[in-house]
PDB file of N, CA and C in Angstrom:
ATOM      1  N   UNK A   1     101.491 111.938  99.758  1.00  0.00           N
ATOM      2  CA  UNK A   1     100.898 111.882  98.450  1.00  0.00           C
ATOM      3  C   UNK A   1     100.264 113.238  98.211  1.00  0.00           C
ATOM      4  N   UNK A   2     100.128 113.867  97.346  1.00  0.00           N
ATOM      5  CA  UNK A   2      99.761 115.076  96.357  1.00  0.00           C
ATOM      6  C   UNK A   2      99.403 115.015  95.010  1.00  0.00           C
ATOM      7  N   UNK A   3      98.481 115.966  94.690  1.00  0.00           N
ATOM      8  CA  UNK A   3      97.692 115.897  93.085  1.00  0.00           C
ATOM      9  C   UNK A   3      97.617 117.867  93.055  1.00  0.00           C
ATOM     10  N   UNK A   4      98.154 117.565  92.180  1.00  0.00           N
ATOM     11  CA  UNK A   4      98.587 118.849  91.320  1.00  0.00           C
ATOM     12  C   UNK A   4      97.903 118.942  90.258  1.00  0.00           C
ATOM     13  N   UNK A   5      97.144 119.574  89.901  1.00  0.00           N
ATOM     14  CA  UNK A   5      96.188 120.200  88.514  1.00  0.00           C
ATOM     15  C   UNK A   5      96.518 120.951  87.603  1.00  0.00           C
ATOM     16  N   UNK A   6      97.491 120.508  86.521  1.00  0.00           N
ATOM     17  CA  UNK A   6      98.271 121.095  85.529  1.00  0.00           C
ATOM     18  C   UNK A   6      97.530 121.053  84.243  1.00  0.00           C
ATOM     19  N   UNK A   7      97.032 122.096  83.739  1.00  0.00           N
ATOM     20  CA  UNK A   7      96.514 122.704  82.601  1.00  0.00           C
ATOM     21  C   UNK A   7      95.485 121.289  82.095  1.00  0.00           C
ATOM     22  N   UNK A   8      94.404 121.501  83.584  1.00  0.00           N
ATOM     23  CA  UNK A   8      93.324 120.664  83.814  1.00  0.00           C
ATOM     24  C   UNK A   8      93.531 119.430  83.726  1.00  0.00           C
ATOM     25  N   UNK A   9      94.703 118.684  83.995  1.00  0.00           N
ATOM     26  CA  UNK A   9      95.320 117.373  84.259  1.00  0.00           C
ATOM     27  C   UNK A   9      95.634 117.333  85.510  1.00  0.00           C
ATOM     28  N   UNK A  10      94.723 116.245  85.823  1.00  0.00           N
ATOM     29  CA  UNK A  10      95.063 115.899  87.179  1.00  0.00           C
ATOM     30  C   UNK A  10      96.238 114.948  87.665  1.00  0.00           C
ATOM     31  N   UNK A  11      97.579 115.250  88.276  1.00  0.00           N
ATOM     32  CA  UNK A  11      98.493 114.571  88.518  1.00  0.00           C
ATOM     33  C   UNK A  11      98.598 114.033  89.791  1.00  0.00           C
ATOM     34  N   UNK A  12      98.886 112.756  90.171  1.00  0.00           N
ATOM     35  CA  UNK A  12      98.999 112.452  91.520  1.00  0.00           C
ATOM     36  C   UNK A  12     100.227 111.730  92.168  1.00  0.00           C
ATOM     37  N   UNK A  13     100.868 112.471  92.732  1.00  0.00           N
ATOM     38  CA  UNK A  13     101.908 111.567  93.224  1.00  0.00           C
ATOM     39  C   UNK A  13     102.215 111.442  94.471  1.00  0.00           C
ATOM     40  N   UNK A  14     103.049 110.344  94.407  1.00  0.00           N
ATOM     41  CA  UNK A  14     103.048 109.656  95.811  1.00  0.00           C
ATOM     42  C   UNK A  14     104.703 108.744  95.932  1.00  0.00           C
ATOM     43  N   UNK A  15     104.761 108.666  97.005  1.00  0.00           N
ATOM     44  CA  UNK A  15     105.958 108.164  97.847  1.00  0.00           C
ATOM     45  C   UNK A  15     105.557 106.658  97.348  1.00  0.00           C
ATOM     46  N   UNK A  16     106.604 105.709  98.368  1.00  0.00           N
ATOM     47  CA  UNK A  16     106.238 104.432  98.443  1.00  0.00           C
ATOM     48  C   UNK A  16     105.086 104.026  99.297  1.00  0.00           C
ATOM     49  N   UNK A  17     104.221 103.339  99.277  1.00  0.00           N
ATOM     50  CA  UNK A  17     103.010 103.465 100.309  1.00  0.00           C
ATOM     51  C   UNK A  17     102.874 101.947 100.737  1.00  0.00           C
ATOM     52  N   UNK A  18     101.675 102.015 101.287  1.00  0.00           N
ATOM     53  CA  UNK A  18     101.297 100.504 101.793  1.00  0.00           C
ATOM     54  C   UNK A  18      99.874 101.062 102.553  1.00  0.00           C
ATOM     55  N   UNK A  19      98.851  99.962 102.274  1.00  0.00           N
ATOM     56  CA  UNK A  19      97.700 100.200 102.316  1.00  0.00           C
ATOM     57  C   UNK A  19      97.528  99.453 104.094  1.00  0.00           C
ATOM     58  N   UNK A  20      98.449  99.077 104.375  1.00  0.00           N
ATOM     59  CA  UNK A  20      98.362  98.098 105.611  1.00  0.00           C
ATOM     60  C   UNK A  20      99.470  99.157 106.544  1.00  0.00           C
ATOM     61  N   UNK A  21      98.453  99.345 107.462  1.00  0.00           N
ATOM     62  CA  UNK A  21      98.782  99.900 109.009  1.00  0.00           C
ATOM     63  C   UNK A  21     100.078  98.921 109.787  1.00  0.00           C
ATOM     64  N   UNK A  22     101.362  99.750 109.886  1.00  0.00           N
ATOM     65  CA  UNK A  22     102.149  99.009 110.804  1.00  0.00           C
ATOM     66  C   UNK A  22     102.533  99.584 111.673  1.00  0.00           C
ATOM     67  N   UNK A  23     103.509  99.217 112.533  1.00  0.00           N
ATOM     68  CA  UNK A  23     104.112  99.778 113.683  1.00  0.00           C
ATOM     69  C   UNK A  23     104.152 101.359 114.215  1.00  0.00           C
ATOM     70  N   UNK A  24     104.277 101.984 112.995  1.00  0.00           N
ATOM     71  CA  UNK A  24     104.955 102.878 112.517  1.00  0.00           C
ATOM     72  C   UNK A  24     104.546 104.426 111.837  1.00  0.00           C
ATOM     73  N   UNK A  25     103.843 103.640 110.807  1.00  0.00           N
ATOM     74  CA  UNK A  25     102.777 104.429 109.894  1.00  0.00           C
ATOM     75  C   UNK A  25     100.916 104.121 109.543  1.00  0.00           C
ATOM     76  N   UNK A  26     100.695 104.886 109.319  1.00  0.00           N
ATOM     77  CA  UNK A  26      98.947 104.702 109.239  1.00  0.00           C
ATOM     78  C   UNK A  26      99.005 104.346 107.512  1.00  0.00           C
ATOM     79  N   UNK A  27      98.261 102.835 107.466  1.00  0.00           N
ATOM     80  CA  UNK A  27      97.826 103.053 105.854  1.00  0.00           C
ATOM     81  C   UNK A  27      97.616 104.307 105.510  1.00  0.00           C
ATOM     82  N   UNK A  28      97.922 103.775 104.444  1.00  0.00           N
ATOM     83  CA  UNK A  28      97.888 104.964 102.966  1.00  0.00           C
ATOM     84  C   UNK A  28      96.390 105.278 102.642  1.00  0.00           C
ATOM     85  N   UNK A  29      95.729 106.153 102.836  1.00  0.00           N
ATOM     86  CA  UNK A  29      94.357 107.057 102.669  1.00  0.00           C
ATOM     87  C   UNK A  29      94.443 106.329 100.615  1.00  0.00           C
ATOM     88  N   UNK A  30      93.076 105.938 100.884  1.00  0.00           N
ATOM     89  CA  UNK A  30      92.654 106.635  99.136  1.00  0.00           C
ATOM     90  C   UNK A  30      91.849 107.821  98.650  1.00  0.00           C
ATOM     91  N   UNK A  31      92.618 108.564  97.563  1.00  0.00           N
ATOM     92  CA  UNK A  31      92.567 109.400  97.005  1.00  0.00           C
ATOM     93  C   UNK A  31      90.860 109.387  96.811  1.00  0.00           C
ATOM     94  N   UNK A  32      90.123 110.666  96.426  1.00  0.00           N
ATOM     95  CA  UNK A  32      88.570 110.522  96.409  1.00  0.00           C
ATOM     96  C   UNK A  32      88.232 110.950  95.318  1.00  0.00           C
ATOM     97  N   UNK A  33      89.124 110.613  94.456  1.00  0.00           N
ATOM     98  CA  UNK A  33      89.316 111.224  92.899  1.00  0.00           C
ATOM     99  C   UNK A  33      90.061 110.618  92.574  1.00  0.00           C
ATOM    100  N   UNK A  34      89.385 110.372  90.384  1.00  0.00           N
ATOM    101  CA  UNK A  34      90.312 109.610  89.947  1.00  0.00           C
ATOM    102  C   UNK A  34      91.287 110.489  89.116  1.00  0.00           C
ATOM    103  N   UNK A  35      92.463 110.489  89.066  1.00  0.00           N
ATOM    104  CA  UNK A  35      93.747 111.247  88.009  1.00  0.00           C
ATOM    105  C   UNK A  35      93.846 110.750  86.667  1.00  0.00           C
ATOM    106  N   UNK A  36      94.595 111.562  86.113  1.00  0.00           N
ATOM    107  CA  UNK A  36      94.426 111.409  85.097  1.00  0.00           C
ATOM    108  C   UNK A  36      95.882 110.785  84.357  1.00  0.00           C
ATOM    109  N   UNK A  37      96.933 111.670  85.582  1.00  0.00           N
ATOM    110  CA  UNK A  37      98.342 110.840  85.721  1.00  0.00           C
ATOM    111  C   UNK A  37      98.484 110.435  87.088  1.00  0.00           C
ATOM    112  N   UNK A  38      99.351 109.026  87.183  1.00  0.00           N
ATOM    113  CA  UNK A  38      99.852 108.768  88.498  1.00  0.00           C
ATOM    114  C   UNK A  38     101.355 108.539  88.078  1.00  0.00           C
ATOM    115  N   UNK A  39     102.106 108.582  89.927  1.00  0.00           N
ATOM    116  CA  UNK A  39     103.266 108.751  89.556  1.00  0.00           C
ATOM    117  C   UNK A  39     103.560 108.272  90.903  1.00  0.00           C
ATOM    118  N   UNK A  40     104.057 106.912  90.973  1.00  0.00           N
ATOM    119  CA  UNK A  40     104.294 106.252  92.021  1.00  0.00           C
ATOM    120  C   UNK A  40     105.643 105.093  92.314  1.00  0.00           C
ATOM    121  N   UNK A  41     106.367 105.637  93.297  1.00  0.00           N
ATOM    122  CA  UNK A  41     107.476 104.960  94.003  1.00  0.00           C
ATOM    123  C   UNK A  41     106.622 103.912  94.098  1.00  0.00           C
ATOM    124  N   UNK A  42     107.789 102.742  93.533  1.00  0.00           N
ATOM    125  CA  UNK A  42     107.398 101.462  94.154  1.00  0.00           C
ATOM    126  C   UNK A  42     108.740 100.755  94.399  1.00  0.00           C
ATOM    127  N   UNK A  43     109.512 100.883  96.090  1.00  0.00           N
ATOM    128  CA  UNK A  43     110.539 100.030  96.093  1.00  0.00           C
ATOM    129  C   UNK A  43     110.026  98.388  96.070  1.00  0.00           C
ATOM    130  N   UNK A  44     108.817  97.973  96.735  1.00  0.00           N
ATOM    131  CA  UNK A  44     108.471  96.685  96.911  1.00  0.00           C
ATOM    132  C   UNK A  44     107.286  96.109  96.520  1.00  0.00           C
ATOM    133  N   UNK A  45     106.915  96.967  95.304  1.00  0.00           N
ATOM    134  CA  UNK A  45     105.585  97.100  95.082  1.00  0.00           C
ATOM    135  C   UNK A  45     105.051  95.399  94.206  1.00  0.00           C
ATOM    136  N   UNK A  46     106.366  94.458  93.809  1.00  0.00           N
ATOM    137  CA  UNK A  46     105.916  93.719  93.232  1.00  0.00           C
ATOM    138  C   UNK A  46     106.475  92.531  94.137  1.00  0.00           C
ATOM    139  N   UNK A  47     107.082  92.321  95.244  1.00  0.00           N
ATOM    140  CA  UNK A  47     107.300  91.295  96.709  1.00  0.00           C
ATOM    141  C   UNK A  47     106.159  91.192  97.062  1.00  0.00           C
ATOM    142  N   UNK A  48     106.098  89.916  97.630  1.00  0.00           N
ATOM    143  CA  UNK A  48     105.211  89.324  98.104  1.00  0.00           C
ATOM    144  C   UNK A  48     106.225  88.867  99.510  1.00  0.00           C
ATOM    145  N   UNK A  49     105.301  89.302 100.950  1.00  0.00           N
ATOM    146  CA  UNK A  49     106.591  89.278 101.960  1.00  0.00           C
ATOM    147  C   UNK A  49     105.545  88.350 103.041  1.00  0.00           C
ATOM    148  N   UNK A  50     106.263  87.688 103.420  1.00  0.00           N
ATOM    149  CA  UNK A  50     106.192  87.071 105.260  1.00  0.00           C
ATOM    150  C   UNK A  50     104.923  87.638 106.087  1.00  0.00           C
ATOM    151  N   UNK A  51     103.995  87.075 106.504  1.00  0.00           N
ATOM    152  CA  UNK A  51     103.578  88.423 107.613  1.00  0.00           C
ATOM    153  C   UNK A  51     104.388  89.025 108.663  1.00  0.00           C
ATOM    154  N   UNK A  52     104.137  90.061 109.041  1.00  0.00           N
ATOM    155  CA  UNK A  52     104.690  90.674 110.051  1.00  0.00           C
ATOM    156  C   UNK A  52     104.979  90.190 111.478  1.00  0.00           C
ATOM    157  N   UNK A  53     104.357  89.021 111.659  1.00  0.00           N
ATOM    158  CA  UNK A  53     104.679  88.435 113.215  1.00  0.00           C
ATOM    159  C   UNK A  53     105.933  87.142 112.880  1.00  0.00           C
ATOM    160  N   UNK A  54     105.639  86.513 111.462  1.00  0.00           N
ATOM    161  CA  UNK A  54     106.739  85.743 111.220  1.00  0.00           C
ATOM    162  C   UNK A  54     108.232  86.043 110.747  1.00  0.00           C
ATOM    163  N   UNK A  55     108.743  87.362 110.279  1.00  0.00           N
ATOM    164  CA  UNK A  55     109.507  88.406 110.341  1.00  0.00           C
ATOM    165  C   UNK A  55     110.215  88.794 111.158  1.00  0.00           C
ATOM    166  N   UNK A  56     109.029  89.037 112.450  1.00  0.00           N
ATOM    167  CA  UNK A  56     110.068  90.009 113.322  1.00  0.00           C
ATOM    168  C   UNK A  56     110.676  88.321 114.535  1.00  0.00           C
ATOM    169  N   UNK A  57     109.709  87.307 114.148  1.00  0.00           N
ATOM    170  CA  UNK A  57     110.054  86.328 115.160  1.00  0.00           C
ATOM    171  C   UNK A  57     111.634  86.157 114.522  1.00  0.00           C
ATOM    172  N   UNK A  58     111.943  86.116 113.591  1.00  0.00           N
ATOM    173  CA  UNK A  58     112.826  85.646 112.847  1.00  0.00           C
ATOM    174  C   UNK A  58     113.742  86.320 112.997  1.00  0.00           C
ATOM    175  N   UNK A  59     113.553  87.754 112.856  1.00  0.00           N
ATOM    176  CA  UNK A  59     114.940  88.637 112.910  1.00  0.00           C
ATOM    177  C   UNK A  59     115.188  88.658 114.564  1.00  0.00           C
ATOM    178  N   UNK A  60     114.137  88.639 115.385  1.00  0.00           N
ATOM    179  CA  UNK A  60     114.770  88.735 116.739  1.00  0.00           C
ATOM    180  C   UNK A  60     115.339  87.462 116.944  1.00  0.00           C
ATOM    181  N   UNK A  61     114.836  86.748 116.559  1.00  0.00           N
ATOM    182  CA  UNK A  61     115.492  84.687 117.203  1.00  0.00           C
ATOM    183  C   UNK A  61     117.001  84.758 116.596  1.00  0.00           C
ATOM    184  N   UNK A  62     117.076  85.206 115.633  1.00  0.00           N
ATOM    185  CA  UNK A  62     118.835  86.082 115.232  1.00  0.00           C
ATOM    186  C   UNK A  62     119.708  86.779 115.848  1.00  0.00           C
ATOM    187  N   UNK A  63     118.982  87.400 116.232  1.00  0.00           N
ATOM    188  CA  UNK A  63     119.383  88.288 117.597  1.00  0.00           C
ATOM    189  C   UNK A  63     119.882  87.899 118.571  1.00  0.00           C
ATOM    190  N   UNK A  64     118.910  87.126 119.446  1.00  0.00           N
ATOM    191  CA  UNK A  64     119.139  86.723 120.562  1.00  0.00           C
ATOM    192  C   UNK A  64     120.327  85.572 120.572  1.00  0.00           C
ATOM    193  N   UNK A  65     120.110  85.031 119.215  1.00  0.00           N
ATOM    194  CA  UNK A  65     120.898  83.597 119.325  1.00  0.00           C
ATOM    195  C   UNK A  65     122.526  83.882 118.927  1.00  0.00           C
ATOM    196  N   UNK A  66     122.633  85.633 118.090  1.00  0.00           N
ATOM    197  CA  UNK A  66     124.148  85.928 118.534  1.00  0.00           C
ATOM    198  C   UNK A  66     124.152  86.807 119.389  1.00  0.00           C
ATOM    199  N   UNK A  67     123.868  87.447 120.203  1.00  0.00           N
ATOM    200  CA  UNK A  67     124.410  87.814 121.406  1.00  0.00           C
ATOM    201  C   UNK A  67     124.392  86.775 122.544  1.00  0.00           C
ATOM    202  N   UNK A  68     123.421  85.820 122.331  1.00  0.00           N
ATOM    203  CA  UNK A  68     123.648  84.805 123.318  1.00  0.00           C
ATOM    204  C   UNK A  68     125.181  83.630 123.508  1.00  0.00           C
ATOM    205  N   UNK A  69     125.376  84.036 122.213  1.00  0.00           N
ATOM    206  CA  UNK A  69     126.832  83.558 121.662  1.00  0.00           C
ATOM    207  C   UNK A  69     127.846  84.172 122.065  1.00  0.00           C
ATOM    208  N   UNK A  70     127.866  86.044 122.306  1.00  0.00           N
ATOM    209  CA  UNK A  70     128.520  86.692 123.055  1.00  0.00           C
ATOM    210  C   UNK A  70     129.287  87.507 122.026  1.00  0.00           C
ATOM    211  N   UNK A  71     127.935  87.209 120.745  1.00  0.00           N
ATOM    212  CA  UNK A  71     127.968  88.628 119.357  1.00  0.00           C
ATOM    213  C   UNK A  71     127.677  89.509 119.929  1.00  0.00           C
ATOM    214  N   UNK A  72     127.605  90.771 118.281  1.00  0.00           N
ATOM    215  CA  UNK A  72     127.342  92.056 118.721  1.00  0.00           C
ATOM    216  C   UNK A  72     126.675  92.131 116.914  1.00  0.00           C
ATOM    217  N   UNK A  73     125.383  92.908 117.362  1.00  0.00           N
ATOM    218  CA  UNK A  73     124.705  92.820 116.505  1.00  0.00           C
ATOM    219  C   UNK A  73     124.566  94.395 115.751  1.00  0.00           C
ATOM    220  N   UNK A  74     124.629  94.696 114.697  1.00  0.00           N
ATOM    221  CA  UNK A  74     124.666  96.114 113.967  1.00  0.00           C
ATOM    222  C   UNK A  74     123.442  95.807 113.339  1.00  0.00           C
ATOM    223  N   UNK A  75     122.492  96.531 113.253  1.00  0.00           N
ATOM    224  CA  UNK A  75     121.193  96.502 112.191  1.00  0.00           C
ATOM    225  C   UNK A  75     121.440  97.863 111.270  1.00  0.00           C
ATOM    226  N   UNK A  76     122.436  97.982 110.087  1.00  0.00           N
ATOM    227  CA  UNK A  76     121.934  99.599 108.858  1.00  0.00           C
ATOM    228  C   UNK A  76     120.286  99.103 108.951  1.00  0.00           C
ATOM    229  N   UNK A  77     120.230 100.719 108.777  1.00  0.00           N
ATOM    230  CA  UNK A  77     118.875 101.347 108.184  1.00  0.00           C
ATOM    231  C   UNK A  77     118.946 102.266 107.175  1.00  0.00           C
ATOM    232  N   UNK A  78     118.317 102.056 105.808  1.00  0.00           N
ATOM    233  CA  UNK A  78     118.629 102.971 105.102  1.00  0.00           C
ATOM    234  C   UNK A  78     117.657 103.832 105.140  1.00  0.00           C
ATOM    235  N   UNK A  79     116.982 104.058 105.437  1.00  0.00           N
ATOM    236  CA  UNK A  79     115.842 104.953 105.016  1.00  0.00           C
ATOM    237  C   UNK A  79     114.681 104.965 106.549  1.00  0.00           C
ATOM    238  N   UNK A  80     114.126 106.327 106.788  1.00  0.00           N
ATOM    239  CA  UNK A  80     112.974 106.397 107.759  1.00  0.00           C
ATOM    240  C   UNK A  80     111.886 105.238 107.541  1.00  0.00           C
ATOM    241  N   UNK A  81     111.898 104.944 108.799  1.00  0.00           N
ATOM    242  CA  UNK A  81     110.640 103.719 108.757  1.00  0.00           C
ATOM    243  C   UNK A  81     111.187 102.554 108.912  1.00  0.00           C
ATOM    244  N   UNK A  82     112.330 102.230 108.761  1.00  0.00           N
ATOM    245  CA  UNK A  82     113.137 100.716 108.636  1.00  0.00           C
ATOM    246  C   UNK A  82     113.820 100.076 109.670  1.00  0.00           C
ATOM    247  N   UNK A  83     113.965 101.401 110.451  1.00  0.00           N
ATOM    248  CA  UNK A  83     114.877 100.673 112.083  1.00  0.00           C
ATOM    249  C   UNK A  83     113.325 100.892 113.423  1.00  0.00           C
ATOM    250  N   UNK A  84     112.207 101.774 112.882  1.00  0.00           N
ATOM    251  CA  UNK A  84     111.620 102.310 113.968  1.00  0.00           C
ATOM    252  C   UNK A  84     111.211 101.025 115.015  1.00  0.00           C
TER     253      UNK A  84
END
């Protein structure tokens, strides 16, 4: 995230964020100033998701239960942060 001060307008922009600490990444800091523009990625900003322990139980119990079958499991990742 960045704020740029354009002809005394304060602009702030930012990636996709999340205020909640995971695996992975450190919550998202708040800004200590208010802007005057914001400008914000939101791929999931309006989901409402699972917690995080009921998720990963889920995608691994998937897992296990096709390779235990004597699958082969591919996970895409599109983007940093999604396979870590």
């Amino acid at each position: 995230m960045f704020m740029a001060d354009i002809a005394c307008v304060r602009v702030l922009y930012t990636g996709d964020y999340s205020c909640e600490e995971d695996r992975y990444l450190r919550a998202a800091e708040i800004p200590q100033f208010s802007p005057d523009i914001c400008i914000i990625e939101s791929t999931y900003g309006v989901q409402l998701h699972q917690p995080r322990n009921v998720t990963e139980k889920r995608f691994t119990d998937v897992i296990h239960s096709t390779i235990s079958q004597g699958g082969r499991v591919l996970i895409p990742a599109f983007a940093l942060g999604h396979a870590q």
